[in-house]
PDB file of N, CA and C in Angstrom:
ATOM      1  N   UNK A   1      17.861 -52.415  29.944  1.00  0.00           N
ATOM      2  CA  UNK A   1      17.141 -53.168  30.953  1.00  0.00           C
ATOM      3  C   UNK A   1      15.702 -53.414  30.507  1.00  0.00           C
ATOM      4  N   UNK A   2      15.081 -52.276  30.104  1.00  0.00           N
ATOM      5  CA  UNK A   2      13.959 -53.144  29.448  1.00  0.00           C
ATOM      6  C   UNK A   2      13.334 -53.509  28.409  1.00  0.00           C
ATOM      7  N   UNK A   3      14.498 -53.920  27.477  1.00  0.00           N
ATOM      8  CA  UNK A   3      14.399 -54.965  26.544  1.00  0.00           C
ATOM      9  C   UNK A   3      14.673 -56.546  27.153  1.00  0.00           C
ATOM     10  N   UNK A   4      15.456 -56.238  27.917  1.00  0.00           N
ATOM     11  CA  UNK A   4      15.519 -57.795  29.172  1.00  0.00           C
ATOM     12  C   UNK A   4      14.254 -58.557  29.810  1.00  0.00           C
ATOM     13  N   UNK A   5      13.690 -57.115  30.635  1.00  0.00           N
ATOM     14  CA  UNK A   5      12.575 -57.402  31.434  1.00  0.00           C
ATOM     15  C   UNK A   5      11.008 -58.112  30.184  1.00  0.00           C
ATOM     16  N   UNK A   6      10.719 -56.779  28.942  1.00  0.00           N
ATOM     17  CA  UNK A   6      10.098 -57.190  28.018  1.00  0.00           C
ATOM     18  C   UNK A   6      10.011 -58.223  27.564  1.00  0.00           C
ATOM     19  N   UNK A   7      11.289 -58.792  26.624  1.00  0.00           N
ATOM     20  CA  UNK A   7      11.714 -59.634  26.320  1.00  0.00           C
ATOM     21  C   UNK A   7      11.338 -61.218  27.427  1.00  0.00           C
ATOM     22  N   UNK A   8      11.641 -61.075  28.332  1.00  0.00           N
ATOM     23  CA  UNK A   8      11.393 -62.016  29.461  1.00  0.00           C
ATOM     24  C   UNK A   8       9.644 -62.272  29.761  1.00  0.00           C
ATOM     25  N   UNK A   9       8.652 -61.341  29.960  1.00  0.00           N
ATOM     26  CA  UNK A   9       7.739 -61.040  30.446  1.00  0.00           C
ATOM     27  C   UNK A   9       6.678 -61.008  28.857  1.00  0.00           C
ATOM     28  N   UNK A  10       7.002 -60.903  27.872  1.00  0.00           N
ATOM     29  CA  UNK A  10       6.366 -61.689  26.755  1.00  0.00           C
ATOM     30  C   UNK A  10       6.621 -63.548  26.688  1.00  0.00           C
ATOM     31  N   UNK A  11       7.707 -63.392  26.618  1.00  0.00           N
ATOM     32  CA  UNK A  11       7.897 -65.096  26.638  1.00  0.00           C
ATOM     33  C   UNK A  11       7.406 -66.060  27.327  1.00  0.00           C
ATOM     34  N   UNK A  12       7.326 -65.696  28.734  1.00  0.00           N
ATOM     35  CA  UNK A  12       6.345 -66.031  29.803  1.00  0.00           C
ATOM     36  C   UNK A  12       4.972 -66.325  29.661  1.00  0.00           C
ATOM     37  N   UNK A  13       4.839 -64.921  29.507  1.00  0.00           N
ATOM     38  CA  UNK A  13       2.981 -64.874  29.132  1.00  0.00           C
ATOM     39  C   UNK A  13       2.842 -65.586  28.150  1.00  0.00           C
ATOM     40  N   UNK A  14       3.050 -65.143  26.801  1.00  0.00           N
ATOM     41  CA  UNK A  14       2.936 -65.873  25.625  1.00  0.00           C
ATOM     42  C   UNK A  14       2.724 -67.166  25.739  1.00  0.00           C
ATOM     43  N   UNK A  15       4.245 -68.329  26.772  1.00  0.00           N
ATOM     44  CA  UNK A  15       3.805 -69.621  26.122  1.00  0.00           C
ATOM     45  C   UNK A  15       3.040 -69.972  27.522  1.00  0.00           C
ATOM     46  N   UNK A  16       2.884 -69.465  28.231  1.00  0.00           N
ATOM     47  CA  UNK A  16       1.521 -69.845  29.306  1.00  0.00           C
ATOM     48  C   UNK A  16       0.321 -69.493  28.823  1.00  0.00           C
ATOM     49  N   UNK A  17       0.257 -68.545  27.609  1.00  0.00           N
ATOM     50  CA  UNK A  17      -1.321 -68.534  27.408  1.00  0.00           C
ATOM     51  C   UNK A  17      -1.624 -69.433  25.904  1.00  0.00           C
ATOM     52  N   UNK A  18      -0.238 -69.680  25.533  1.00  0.00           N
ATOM     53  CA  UNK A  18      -0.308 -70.681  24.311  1.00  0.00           C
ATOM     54  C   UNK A  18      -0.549 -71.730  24.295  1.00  0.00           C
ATOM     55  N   UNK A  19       0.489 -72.419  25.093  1.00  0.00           N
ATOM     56  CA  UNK A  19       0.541 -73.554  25.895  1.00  0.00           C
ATOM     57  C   UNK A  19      -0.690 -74.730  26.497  1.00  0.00           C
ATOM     58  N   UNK A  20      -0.903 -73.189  27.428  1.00  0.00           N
ATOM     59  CA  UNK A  20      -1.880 -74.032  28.926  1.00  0.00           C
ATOM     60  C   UNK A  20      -3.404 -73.987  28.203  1.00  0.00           C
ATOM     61  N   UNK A  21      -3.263 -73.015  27.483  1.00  0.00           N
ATOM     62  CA  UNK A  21      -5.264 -73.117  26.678  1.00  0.00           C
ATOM     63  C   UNK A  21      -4.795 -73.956  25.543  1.00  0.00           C
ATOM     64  N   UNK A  22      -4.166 -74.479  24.798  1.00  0.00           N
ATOM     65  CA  UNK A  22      -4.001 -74.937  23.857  1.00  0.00           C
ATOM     66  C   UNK A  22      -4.606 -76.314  24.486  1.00  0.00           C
ATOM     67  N   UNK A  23      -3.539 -77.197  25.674  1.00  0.00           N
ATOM     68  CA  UNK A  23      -3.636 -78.325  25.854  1.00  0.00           C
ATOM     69  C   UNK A  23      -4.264 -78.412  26.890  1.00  0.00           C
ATOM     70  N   UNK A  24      -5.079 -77.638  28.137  1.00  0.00           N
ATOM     71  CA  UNK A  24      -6.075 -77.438  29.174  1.00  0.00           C
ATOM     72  C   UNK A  24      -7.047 -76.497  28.785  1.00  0.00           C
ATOM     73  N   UNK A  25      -8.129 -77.018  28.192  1.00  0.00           N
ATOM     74  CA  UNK A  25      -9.047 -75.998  28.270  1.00  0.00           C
ATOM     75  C   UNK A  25     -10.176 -75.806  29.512  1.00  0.00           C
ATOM     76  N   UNK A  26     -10.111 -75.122  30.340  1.00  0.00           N
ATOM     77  CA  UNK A  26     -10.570 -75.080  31.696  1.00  0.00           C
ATOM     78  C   UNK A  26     -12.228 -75.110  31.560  1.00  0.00           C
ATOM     79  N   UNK A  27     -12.785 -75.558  32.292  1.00  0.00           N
ATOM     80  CA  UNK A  27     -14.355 -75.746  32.744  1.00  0.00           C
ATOM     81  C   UNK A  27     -14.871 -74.599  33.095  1.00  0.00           C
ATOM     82  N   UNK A  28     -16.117 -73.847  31.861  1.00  0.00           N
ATOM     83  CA  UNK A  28     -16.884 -73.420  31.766  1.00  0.00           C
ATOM     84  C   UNK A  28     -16.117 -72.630  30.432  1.00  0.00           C
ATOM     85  N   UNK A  29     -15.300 -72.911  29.799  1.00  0.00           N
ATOM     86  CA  UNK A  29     -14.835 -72.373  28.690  1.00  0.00           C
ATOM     87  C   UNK A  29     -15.102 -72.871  27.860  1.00  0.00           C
ATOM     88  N   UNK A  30     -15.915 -73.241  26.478  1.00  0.00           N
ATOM     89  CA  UNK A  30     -15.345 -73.897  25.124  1.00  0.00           C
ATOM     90  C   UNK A  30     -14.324 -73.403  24.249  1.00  0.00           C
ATOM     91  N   UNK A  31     -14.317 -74.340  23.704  1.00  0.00           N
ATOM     92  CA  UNK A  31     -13.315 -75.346  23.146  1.00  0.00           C
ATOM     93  C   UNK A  31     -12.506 -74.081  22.234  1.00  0.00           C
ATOM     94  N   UNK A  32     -13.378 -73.117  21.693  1.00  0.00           N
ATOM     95  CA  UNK A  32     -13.284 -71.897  20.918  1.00  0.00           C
ATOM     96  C   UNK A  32     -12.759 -71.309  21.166  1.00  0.00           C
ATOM     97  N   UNK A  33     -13.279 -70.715  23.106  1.00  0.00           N
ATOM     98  CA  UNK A  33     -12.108 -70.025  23.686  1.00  0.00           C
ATOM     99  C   UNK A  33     -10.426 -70.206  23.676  1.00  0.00           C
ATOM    100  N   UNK A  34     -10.399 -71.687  24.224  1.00  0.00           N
ATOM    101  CA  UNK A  34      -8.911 -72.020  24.553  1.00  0.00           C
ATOM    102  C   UNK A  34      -8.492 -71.562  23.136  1.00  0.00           C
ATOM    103  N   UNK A  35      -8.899 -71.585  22.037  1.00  0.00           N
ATOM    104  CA  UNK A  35      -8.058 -72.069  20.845  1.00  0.00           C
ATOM    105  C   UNK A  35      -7.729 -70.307  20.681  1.00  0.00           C
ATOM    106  N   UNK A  36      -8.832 -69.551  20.992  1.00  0.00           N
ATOM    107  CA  UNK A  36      -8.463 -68.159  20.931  1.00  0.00           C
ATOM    108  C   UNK A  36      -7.278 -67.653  21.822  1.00  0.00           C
ATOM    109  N   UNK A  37      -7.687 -67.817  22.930  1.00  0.00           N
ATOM    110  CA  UNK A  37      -6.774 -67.512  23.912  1.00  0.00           C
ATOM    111  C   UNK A  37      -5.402 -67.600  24.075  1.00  0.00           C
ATOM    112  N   UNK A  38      -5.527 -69.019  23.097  1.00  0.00           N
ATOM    113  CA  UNK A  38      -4.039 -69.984  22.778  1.00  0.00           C
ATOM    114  C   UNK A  38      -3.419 -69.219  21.473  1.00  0.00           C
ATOM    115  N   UNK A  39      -4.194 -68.546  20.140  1.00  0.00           N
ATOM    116  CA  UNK A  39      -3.468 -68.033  19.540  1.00  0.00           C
ATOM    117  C   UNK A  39      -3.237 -66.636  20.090  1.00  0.00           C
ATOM    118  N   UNK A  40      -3.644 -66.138  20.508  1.00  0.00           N
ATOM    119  CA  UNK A  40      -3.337 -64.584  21.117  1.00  0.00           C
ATOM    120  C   UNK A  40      -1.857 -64.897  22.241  1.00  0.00           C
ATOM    121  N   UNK A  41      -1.880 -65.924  22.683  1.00  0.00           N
ATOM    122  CA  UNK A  41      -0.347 -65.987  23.341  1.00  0.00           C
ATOM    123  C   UNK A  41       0.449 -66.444  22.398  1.00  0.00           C
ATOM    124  N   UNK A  42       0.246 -66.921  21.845  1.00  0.00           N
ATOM    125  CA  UNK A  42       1.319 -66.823  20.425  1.00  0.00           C
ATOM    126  C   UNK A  42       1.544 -65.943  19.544  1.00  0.00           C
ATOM    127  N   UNK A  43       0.829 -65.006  19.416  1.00  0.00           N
ATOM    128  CA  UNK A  43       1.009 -63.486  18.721  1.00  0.00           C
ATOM    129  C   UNK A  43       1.702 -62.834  19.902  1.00  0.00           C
ATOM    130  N   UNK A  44       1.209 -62.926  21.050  1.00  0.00           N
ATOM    131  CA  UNK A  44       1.966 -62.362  21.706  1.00  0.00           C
ATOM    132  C   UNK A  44       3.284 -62.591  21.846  1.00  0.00           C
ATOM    133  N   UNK A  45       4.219 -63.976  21.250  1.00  0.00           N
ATOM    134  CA  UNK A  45       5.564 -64.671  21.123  1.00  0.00           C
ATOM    135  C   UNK A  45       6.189 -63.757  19.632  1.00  0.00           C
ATOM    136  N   UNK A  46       4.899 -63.702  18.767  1.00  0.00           N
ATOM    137  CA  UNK A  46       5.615 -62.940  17.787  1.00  0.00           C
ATOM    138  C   UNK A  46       5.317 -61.221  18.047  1.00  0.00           C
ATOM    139  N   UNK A  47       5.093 -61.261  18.412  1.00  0.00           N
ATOM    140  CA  UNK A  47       5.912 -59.434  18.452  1.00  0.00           C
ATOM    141  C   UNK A  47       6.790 -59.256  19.618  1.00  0.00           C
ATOM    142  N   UNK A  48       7.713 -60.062  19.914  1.00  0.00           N
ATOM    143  CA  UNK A  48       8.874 -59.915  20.716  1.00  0.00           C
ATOM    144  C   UNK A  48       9.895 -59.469  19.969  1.00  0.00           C
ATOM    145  N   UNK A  49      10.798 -58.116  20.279  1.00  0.00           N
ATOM    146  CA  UNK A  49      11.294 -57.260  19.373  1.00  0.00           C
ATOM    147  C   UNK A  49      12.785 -58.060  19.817  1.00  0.00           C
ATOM    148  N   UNK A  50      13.259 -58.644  18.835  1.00  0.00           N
ATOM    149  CA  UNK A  50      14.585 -58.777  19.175  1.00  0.00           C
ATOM    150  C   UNK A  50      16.048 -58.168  18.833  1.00  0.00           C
ATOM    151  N   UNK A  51      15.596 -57.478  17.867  1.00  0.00           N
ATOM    152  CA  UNK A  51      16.607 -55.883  17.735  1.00  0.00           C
ATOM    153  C   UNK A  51      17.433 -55.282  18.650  1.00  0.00           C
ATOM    154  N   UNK A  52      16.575 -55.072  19.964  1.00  0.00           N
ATOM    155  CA  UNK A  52      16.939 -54.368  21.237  1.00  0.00           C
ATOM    156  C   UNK A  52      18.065 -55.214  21.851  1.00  0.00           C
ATOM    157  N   UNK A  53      17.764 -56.395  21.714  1.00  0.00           N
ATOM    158  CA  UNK A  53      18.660 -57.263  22.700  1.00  0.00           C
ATOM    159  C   UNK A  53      19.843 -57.765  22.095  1.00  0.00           C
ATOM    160  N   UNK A  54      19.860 -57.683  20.749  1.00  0.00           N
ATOM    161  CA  UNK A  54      21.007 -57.880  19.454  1.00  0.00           C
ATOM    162  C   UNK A  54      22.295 -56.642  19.871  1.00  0.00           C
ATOM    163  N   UNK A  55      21.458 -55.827  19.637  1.00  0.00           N
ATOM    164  CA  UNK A  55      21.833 -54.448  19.864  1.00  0.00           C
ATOM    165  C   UNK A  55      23.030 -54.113  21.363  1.00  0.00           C
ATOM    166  N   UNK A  56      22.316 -54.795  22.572  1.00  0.00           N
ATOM    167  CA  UNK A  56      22.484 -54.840  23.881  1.00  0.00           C
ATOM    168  C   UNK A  56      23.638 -55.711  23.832  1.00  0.00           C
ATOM    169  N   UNK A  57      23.458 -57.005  23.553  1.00  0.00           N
ATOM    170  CA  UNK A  57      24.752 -58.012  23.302  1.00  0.00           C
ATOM    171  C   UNK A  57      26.146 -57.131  22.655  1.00  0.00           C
ATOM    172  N   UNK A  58      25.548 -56.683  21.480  1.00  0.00           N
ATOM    173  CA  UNK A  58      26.852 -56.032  20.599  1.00  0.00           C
ATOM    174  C   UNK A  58      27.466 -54.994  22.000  1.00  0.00           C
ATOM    175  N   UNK A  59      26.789 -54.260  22.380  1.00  0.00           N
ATOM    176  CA  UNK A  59      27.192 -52.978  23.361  1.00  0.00           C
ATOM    177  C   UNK A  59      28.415 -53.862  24.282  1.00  0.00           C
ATOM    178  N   UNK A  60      27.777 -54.675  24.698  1.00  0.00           N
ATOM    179  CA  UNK A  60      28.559 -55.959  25.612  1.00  0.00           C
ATOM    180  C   UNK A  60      29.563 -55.961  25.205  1.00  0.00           C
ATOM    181  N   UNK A  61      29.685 -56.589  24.141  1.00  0.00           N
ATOM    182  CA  UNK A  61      31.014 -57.529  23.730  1.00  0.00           C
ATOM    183  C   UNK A  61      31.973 -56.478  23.414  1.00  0.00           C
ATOM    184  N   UNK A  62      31.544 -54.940  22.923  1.00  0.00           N
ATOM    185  CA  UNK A  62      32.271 -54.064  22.752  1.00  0.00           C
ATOM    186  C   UNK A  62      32.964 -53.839  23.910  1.00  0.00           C
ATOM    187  N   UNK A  63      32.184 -53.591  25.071  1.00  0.00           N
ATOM    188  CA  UNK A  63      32.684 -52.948  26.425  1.00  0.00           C
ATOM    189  C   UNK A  63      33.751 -53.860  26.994  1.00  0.00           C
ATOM    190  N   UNK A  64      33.572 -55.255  26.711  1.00  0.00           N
ATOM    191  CA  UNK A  64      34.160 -56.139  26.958  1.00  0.00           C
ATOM    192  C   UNK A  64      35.585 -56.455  26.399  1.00  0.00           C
ATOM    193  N   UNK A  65      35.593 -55.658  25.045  1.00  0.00           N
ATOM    194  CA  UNK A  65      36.596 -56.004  24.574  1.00  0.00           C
ATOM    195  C   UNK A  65      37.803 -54.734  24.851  1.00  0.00           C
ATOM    196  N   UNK A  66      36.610 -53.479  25.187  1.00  0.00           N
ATOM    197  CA  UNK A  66      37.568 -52.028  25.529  1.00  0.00           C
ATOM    198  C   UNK A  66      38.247 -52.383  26.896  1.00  0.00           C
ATOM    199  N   UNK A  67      37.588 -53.072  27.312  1.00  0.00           N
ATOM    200  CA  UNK A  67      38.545 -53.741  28.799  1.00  0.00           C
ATOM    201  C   UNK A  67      39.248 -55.045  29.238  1.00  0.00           C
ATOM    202  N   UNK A  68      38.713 -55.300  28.511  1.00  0.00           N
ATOM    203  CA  UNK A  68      40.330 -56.688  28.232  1.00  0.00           C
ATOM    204  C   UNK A  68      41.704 -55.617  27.779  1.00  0.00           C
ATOM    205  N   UNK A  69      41.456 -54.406  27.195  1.00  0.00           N
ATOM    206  CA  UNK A  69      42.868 -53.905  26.320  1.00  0.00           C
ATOM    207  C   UNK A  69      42.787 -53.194  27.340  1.00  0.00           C
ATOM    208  N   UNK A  70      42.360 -52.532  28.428  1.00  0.00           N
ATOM    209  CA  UNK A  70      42.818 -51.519  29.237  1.00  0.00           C
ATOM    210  C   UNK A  70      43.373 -52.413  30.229  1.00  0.00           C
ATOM    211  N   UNK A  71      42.473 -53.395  30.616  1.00  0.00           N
ATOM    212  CA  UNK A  71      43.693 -54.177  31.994  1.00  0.00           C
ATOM    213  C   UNK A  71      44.965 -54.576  31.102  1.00  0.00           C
ATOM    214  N   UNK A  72      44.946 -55.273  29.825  1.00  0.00           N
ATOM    215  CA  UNK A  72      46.269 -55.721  29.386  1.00  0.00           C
ATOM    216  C   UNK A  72      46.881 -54.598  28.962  1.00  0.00           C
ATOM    217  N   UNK A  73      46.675 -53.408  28.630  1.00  0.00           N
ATOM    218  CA  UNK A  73      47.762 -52.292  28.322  1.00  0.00           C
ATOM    219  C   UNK A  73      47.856 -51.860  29.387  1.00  0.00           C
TER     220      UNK A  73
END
């Protein structure tokens, strides 16, 4: 579960702070800021661990497959 929530809650942030300062840079900020602000939500896109959720899927498809053979046996 919280490689889900993580996973979810970087991606978010990330391209809202990538995104929205990249192409809105808000009033009383320069131009410097947004561009900072904007790469720090994109670092924040790259250290999203996706191992955990690789990992989580496999668990799945296993469980999934131990019970397809128990209802059919």
């Amino acid at each position: 579960m919280f490689a889900i929530v993580d996973t979810v809650f970087k991606t978010s942030l990330g391209l809202f702070l990538g995104l929205y300062f990249w192409l809105f840079t808000p009033k009383g900020l320069d131009w410097e800021d947004g561009i900072i602000l904007s790469i720090g939500g994109f670092l924040i896109l790259a250290e999203i661990e996706f191992e955990p959720l690789i990992q989580l899927y496999k668990t799945r498809d296993e469980l999934a497959k131990k019970a397809a053979h128990t209802v059919a046996g």
